[in-house]
Protein backbone atom coordinates (compact mmCIF):
# COMPACT_ATOMS: atom_id res chain seq x y z
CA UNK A 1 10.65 69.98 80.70
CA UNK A 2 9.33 73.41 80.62
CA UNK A 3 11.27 76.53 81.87
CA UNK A 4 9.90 79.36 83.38
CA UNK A 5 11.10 82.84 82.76
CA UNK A 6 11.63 84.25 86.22
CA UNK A 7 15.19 86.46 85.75
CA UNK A 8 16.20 89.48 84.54
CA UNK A 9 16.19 89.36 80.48
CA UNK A 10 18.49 89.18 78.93
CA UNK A 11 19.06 91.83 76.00
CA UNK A 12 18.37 89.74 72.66
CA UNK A 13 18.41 93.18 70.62
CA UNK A 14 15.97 93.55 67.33
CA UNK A 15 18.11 92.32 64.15
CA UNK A 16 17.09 93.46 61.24
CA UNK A 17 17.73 91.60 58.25
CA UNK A 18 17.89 94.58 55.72
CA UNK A 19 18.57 92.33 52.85
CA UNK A 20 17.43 88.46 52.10
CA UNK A 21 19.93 87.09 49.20
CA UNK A 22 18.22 83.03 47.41
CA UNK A 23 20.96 81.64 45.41
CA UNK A 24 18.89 79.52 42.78
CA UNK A 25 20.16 77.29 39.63
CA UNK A 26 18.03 75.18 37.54
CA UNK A 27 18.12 72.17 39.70
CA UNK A 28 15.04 70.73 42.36
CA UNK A 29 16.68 72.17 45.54
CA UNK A 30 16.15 75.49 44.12
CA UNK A 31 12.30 75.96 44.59
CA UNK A 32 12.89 75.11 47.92
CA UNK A 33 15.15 77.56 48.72
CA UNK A 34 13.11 80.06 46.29
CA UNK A 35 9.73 79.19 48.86
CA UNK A 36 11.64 79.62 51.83
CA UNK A 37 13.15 82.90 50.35
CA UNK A 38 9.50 83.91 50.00
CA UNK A 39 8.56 82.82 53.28
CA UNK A 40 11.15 85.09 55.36
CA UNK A 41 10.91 87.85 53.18
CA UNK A 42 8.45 89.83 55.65
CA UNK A 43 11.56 90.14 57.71
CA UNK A 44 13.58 91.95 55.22
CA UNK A 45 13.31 94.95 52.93
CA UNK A 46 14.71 93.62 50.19
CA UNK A 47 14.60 89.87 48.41
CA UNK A 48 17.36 89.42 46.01
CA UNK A 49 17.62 85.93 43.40
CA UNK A 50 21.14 85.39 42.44
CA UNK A 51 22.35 82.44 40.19
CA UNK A 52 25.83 81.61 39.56
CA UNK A 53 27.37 80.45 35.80
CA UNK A 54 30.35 78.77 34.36
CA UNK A 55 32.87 80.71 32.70
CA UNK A 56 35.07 79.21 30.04
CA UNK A 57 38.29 80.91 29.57
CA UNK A 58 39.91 81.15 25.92
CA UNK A 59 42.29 83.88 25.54
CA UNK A 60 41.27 86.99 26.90
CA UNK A 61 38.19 86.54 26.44
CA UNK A 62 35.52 84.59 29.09
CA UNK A 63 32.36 83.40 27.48
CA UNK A 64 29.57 82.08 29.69
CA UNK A 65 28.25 78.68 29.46
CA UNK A 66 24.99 77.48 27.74
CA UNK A 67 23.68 77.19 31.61
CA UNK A 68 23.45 80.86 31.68
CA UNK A 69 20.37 80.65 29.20
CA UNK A 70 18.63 78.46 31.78
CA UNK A 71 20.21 80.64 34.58
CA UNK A 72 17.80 83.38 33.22
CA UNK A 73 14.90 81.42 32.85
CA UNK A 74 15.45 80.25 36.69
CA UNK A 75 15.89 83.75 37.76
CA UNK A 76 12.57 84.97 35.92
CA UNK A 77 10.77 82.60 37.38
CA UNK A 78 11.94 83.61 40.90
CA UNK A 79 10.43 86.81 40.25
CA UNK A 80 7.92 85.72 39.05
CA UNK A 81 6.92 84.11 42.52
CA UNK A 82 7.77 87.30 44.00
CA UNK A 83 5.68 89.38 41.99
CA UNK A 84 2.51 86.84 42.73
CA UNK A 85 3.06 87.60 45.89
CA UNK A 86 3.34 91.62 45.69
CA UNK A 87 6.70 91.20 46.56
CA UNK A 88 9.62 93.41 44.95
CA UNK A 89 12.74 91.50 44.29
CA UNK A 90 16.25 92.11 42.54
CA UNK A 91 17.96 89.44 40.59
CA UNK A 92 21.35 88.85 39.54
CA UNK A 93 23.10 86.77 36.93
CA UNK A 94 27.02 86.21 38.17
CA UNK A 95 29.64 84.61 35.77
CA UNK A 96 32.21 82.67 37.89
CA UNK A 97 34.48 80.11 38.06
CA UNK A 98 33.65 78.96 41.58
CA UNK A 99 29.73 78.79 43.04
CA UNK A 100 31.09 79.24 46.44
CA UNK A 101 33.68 81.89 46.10
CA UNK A 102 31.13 83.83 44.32
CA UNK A 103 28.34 83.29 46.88
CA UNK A 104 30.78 83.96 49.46
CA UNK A 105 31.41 87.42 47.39
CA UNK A 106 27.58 88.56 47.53
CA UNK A 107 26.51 87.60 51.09
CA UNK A 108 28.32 89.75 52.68
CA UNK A 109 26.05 92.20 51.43
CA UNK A 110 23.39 90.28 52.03
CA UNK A 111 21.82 89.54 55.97
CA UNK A 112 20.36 85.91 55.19
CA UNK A 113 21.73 83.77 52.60
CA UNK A 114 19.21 81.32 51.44
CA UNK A 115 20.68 78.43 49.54
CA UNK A 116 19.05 74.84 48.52
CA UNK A 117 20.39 71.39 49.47
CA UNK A 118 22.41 69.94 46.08
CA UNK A 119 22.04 66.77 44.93
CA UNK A 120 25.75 66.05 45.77
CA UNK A 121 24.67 65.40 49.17
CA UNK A 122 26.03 62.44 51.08
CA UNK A 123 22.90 60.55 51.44
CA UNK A 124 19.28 61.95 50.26
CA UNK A 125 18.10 65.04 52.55
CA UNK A 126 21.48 65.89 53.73
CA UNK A 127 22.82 68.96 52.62
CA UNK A 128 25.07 69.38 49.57
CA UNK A 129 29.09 69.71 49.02
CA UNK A 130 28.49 73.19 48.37
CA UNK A 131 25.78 73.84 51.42
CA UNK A 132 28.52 72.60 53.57
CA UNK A 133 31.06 74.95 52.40
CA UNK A 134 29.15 78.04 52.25
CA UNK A 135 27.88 76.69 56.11
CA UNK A 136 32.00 76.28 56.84
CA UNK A 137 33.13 79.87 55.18
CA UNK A 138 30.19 82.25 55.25
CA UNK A 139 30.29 85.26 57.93
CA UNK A 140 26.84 85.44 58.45
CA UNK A 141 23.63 83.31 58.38
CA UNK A 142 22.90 80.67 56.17
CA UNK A 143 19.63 79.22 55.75
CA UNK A 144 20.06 75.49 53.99
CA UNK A 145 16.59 74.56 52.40
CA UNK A 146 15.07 71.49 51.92
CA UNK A 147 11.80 69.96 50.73
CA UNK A 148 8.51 70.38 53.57
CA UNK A 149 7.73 72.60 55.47
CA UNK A 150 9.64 75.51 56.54
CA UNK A 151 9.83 78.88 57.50
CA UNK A 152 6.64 79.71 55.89
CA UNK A 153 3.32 79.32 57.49
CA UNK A 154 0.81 78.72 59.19
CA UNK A 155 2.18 79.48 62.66
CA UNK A 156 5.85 78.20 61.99
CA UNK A 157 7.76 76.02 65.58
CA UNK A 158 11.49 77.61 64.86
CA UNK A 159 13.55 74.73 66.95
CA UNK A 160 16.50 76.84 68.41
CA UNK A 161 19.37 74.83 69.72
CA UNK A 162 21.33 76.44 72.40
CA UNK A 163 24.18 76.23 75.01
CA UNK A 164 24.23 78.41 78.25
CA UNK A 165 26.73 80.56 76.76
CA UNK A 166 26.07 84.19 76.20
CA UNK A 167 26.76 83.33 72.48
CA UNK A 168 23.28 81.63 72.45
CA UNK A 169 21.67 85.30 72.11
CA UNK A 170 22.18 86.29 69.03
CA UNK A 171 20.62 82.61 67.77
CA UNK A 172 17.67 83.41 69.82
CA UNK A 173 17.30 87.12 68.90
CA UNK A 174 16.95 85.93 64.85
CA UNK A 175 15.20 83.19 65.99
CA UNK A 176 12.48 86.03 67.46
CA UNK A 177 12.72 88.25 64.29
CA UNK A 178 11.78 85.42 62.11
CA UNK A 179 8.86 84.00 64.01
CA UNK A 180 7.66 87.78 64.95
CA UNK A 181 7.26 88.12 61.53
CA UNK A 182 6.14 84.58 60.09
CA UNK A 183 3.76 84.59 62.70
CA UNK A 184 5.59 81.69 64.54
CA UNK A 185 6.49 80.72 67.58
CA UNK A 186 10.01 79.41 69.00
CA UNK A 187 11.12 76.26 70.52
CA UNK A 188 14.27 76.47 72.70
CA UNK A 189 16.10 72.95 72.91
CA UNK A 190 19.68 72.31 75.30
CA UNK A 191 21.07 69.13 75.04
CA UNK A 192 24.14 67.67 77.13
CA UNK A 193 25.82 64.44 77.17
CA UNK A 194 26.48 65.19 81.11
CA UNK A 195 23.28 66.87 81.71
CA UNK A 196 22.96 70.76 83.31
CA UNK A 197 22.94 72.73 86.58
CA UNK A 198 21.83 75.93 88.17
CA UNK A 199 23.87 77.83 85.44
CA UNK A 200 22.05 76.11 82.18
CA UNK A 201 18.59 76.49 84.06
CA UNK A 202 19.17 80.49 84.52
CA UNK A 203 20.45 80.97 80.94
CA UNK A 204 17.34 79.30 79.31
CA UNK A 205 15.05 81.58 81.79
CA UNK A 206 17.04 84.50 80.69
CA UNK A 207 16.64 84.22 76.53
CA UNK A 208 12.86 82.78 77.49
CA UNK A 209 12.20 86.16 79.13
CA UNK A 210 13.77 88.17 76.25
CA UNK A 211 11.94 86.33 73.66
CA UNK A 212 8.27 87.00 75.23
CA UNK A 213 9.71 90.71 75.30
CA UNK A 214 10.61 90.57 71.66
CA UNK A 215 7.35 87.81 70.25
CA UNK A 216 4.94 88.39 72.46
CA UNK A 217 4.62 84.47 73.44
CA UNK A 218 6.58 82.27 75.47
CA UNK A 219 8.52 79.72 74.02
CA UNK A 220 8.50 76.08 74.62
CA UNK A 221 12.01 75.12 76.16
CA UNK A 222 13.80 71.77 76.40
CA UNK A 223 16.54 70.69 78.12
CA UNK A 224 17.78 67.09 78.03
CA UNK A 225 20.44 64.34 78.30
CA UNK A 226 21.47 62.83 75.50
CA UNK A 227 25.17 60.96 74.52
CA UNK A 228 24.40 61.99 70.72
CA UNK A 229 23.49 65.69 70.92
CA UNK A 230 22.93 66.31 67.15
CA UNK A 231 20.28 63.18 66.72
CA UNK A 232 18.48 63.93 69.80
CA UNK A 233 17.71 67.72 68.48
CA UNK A 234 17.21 66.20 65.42
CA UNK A 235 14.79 63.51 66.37
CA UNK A 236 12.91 66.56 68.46
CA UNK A 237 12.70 68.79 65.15
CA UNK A 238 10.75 65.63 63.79
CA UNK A 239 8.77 64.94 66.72
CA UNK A 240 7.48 68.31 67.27
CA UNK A 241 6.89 69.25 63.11
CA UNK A 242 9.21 72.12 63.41
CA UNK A 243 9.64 73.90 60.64
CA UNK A 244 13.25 75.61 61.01
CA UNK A 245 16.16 74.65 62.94
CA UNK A 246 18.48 76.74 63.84
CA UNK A 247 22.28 76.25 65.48
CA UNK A 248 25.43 77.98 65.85
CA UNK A 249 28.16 77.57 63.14
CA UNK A 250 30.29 75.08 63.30
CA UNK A 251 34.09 75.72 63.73
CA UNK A 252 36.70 76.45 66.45
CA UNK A 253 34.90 79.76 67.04
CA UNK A 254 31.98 77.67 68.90
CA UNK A 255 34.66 75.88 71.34
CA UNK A 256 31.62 75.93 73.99
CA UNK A 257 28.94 75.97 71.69
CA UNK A 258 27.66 73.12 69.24
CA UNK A 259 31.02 73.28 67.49
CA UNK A 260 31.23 70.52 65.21
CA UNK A 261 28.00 68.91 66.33
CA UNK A 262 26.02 71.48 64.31
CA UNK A 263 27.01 69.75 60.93
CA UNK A 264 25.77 66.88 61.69
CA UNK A 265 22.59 68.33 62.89
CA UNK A 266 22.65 70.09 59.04
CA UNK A 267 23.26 66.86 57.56
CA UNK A 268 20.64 64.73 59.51
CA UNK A 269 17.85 67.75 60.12
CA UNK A 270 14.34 66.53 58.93
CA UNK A 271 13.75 70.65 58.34
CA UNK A 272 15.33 73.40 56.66
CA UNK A 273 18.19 74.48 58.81
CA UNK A 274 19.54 78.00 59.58
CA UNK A 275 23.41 78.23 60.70
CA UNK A 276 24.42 81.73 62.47
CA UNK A 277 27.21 83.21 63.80
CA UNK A 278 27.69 82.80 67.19
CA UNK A 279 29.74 85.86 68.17
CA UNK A 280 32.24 85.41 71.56
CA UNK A 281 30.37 86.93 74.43
């Protein structure tokens, strides 16, 4: 059912994503995080392409492995998308023993870290070992790519799944840059297992109210009842063709929020999926 904004907004603030970092390798997954890196560049001023080697140790000395020859190739091509698109874009080659330490390492001076779903995944379309433990460690917001549509146009639906705590903002507020400047629109979805009151029906009016401040257009918002939260917002990212979902990181930091239910919305998402912080009120 549709909510009406009729409170006070809420302050969602304007983020601005200063730097979009795409982790890319030679495998599939990578062109889809490359397009979506593409896609949400008009919401940063810079694009950066990083790609992440072997090292083999002998001595003191640390010679890369023959990937890094194809590491190149994938990072040329990158900007070579980039440039097609009159975009400027930086690209980095990083020799490390660990892909996610080293990823770790970057994004934090990054905004948005872009990253593809691996083919290690637990069941086709789910995302990867190493999706899942950037999604676990990372500070800030991860975007997990997959093949279809996302953030890119025409007229992106950005699925935002939220509780009624004041957490929910910051979701919403990068939710807003991203369709402000994709040209999108947003979707606000609340699911409970016990359903919702006065409280969940004021906080939804609230981030509606800020988000016609901050887009321009109201958003469509859901609330619902549901004993499995994650495949009901999942099953409504399908039903609706939305292109992006995003949720609050899972962890004990989200004891109110989606918590632990936001992995399994990564894992079973029919979209690419966006995980950010979801910072104590």
């Amino acid at each position: 059912m549709a909510i009406l904004p009729r409170h006070r907004p809420v302050a969602l603030g304007r983020p601005t994503l200063d730097r979009v970092l795409c982790a890319v390798d030679a495998g599939r997954a990578s062109a889809d995080a490359i397009r979506e890196a593409l896609a949400l560049a008009p919401c940063a001023t810079r694009l950066g392409f990083i790609t992440i080697t072997d090292t083999l140790e002998t001595g003191s000395d640390r010679i890369a492995s023959l990937a890094a020859h194809r590491a190149r190739q994938t990072l040329e091509s990158a900007l070579a998308l980039a440039s097609a698109r009159a975009l400027a874009a930086e690209t980095e080659l990083v020799r490390a023993a660990s892909v996610v330490d080293a990823l770790l390492a970057r994004a934090t001076m990054a905004d948005l870290l872009v990253v593809g779903s691996r083919g290690d995944a637990p069941h086709p379309g789910a995302a990867g070992s190493v999706a899942t433990a950037l999604v676990a460690r990372a500070s800030g917001p991860l975007l997990v790519a997959r093949s279809g549509a996302g953030a890119q146009g025409p007229h992106p639906r950005i699925l935002v799944a939220v509780d009624d705590g004041a957490a929910a903002a910051s979701l919403v507020a990068l939710a807003g840059a991203i369709a402000t400047a994709c040209h999108g629109y947003v979707h606000l979805v609340h699911v409970q297992g016990r359903g919702y009151g006065a409280q969940t029906r004021h906080r939804l009016a609230e981030l509606s109210t800020a988000l016609i401040e901050q887009t321009g257009s109201e958003p469509v918002v859901d609330v619902a009842r549901a004993a499995n939260v994650a495949a009901h917002v999942c099953q409504l990212a399908h039903d609706s063709s939305s292109s992006l979902l995003v949720v609050g990181r899972p962890g004990p930091a989200t004891r109110r929020g989606l918590g632990a239910i936001a992995e399994r919305i990564l894992h079973g998402a029919p979209c690419s999926v966006l995980v950010g912080p979801t910072p104590a009120a």
